[in-house]
N, C-alpha and C. Protein backbone atom coordinates (compact mmCIF):
# COMPACT_ATOMS: atom_id res chain seq x y z
N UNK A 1 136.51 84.80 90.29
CA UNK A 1 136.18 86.08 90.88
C UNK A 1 136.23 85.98 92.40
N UNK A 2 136.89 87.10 92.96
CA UNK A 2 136.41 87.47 94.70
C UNK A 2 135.41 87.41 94.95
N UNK A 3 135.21 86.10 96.14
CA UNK A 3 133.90 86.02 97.13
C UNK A 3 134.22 87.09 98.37
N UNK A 4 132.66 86.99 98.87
CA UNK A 4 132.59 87.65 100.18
C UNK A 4 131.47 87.23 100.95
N UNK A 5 130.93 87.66 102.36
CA UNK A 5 130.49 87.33 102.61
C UNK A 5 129.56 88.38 102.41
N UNK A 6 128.04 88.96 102.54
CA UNK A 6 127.38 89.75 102.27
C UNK A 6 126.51 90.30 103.70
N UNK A 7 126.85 90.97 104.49
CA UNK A 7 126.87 91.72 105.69
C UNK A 7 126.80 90.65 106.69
N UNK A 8 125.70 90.33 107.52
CA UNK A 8 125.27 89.49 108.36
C UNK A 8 124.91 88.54 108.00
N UNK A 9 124.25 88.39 106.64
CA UNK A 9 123.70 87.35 106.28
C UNK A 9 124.09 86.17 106.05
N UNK A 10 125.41 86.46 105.86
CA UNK A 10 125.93 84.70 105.44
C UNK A 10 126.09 84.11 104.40
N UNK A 11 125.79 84.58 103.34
CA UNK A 11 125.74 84.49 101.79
C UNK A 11 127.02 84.73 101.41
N UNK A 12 127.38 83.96 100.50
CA UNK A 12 128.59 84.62 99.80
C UNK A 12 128.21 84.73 98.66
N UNK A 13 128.65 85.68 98.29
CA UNK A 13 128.87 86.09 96.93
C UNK A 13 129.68 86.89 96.03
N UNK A 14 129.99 87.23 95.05
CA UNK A 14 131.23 87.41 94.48
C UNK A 14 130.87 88.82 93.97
N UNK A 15 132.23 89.23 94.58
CA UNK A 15 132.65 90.77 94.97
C UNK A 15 131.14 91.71 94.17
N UNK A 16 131.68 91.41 92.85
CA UNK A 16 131.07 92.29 91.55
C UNK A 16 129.16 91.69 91.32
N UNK A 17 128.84 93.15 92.02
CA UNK A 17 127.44 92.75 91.47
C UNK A 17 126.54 93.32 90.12
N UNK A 18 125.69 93.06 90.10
CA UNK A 18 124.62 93.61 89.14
C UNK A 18 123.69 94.70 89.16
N UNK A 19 124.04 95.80 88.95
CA UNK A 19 122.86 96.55 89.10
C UNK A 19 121.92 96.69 87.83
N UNK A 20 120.45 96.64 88.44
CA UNK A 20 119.71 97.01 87.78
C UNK A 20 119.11 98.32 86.68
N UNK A 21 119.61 99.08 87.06
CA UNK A 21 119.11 100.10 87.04
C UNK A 21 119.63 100.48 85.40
N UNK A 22 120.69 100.37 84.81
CA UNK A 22 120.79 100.08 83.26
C UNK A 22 119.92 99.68 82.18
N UNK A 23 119.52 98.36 82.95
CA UNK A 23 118.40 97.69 81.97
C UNK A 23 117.01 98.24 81.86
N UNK A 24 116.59 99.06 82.14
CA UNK A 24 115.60 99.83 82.15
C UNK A 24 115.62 100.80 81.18
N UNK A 25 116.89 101.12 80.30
CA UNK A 25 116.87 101.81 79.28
C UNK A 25 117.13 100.78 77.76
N UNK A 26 116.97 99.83 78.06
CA UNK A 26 117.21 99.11 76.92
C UNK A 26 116.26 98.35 76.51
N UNK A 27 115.68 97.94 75.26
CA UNK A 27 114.57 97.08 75.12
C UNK A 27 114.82 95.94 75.77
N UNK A 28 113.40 95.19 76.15
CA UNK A 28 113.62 93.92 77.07
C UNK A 28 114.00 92.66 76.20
N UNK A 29 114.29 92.96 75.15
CA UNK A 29 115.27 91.29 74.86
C UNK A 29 116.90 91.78 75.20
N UNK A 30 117.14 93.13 74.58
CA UNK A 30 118.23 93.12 75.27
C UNK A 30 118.42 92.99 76.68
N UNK A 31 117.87 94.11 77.47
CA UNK A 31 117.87 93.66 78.98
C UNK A 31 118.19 92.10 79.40
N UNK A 32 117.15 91.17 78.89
CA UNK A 32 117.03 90.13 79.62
C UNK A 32 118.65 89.34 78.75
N UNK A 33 119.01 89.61 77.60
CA UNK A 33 120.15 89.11 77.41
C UNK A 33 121.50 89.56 78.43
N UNK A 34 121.52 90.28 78.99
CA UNK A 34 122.80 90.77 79.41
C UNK A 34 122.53 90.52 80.80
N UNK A 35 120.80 90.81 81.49
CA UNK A 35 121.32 90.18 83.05
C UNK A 35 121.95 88.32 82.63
N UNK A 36 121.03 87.84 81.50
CA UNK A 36 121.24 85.90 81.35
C UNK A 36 122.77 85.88 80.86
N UNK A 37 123.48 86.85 80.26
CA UNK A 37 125.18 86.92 80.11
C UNK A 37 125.63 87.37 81.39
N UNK A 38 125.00 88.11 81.94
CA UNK A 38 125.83 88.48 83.52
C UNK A 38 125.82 87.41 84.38
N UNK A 39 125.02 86.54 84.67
CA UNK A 39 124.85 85.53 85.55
C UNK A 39 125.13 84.19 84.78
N UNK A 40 125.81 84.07 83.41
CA UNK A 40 126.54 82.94 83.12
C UNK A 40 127.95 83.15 83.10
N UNK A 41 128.49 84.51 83.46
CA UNK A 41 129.66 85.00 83.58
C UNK A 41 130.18 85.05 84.99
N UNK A 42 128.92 84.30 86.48
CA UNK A 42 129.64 84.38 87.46
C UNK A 42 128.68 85.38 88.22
N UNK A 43 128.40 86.50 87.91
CA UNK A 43 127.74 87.23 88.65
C UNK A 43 126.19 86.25 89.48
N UNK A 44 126.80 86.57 90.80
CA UNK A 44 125.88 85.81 91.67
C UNK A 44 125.04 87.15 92.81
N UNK A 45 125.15 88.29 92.74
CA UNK A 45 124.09 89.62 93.28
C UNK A 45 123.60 90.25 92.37
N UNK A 46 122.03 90.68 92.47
CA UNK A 46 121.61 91.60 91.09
C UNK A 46 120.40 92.47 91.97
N UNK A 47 121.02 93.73 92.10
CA UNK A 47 120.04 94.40 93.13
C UNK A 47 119.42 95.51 91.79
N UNK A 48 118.05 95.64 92.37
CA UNK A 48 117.09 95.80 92.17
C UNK A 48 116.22 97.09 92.88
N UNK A 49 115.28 97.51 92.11
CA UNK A 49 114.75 98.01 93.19
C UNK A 49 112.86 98.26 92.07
N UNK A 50 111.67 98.62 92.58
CA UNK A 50 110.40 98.68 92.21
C UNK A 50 110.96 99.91 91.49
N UNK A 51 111.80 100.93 92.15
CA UNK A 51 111.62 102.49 91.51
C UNK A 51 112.50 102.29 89.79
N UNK A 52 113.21 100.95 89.62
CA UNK A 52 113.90 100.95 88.56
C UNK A 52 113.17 100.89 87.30
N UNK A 53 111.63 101.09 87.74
CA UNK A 53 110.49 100.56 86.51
C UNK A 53 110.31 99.18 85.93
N UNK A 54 111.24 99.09 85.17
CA UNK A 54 111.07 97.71 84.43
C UNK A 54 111.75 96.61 84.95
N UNK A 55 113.09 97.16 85.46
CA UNK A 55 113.86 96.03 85.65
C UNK A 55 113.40 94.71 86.32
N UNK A 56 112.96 94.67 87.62
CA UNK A 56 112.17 93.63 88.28
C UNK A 56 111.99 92.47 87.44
N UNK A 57 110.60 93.12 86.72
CA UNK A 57 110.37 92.30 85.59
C UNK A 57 111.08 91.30 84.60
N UNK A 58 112.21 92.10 84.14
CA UNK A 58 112.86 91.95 83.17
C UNK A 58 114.48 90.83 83.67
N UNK A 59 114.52 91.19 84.83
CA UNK A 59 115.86 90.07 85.83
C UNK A 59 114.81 88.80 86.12
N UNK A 60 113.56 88.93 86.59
CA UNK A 60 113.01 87.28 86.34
C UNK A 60 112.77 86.90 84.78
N UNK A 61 112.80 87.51 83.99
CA UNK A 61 112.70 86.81 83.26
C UNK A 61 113.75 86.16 82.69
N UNK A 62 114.94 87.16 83.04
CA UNK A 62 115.95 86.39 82.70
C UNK A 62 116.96 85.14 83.29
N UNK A 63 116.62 85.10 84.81
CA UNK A 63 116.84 84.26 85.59
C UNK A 63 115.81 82.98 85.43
N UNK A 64 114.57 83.00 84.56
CA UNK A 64 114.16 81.79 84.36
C UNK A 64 115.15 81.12 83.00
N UNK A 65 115.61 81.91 82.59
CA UNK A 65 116.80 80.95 81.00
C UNK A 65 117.25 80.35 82.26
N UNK A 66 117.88 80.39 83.32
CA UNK A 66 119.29 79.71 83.31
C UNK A 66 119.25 78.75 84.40
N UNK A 67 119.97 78.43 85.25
CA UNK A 67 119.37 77.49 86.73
C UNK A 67 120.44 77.62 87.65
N UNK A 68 121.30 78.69 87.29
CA UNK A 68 122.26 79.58 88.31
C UNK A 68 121.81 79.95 89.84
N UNK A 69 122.11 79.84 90.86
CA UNK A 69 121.35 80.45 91.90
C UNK A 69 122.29 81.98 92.10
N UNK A 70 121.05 82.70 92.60
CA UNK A 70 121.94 84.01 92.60
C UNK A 70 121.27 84.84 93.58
N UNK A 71 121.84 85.87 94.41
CA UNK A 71 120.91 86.75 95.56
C UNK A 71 120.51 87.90 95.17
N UNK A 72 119.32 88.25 95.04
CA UNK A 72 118.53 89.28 94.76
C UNK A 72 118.24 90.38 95.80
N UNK A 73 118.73 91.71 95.90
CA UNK A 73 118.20 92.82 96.69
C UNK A 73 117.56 93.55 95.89
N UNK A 74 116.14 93.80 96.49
CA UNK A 74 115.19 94.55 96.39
C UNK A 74 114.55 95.74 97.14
């Protein structure tokens, strides 16, 4: 996948990110299966936000399965 760099910060990360805001309609085993398939598929951004309700929740939990590093906007 296309890297980039991610504004000022210096991070790279690859093009295609994650949004949250999906998993908030799905029960949380699914949720947490598909962010832990999104981030063994490469996806290294998964933005976020408090107003998404559940999601927050539900992306740590799924980022504890795996030992991927990945950048989180909140």
């Amino acid at each position: 996948m296309e890297r980039m760099v991610l504004g000022k910060t210096g991070l790279k990360i690859v093009r295609m990110g994650f949004g949250g805001i999906p998993i908030q309609r799905v029960d949380e085993a699914q949720a947490v299966e598909t962010v832990r398939h999104a981030v063994d598929c490469g996806i290294d951004y998964i933005d976020t936000a408090r107003a998404y309700t559940s999601s927050e929740e539900r992306i740590g939990k799924a980022l504890q399965l795996t030992d991927r590093s990945v950048v989180i906007s909140s």
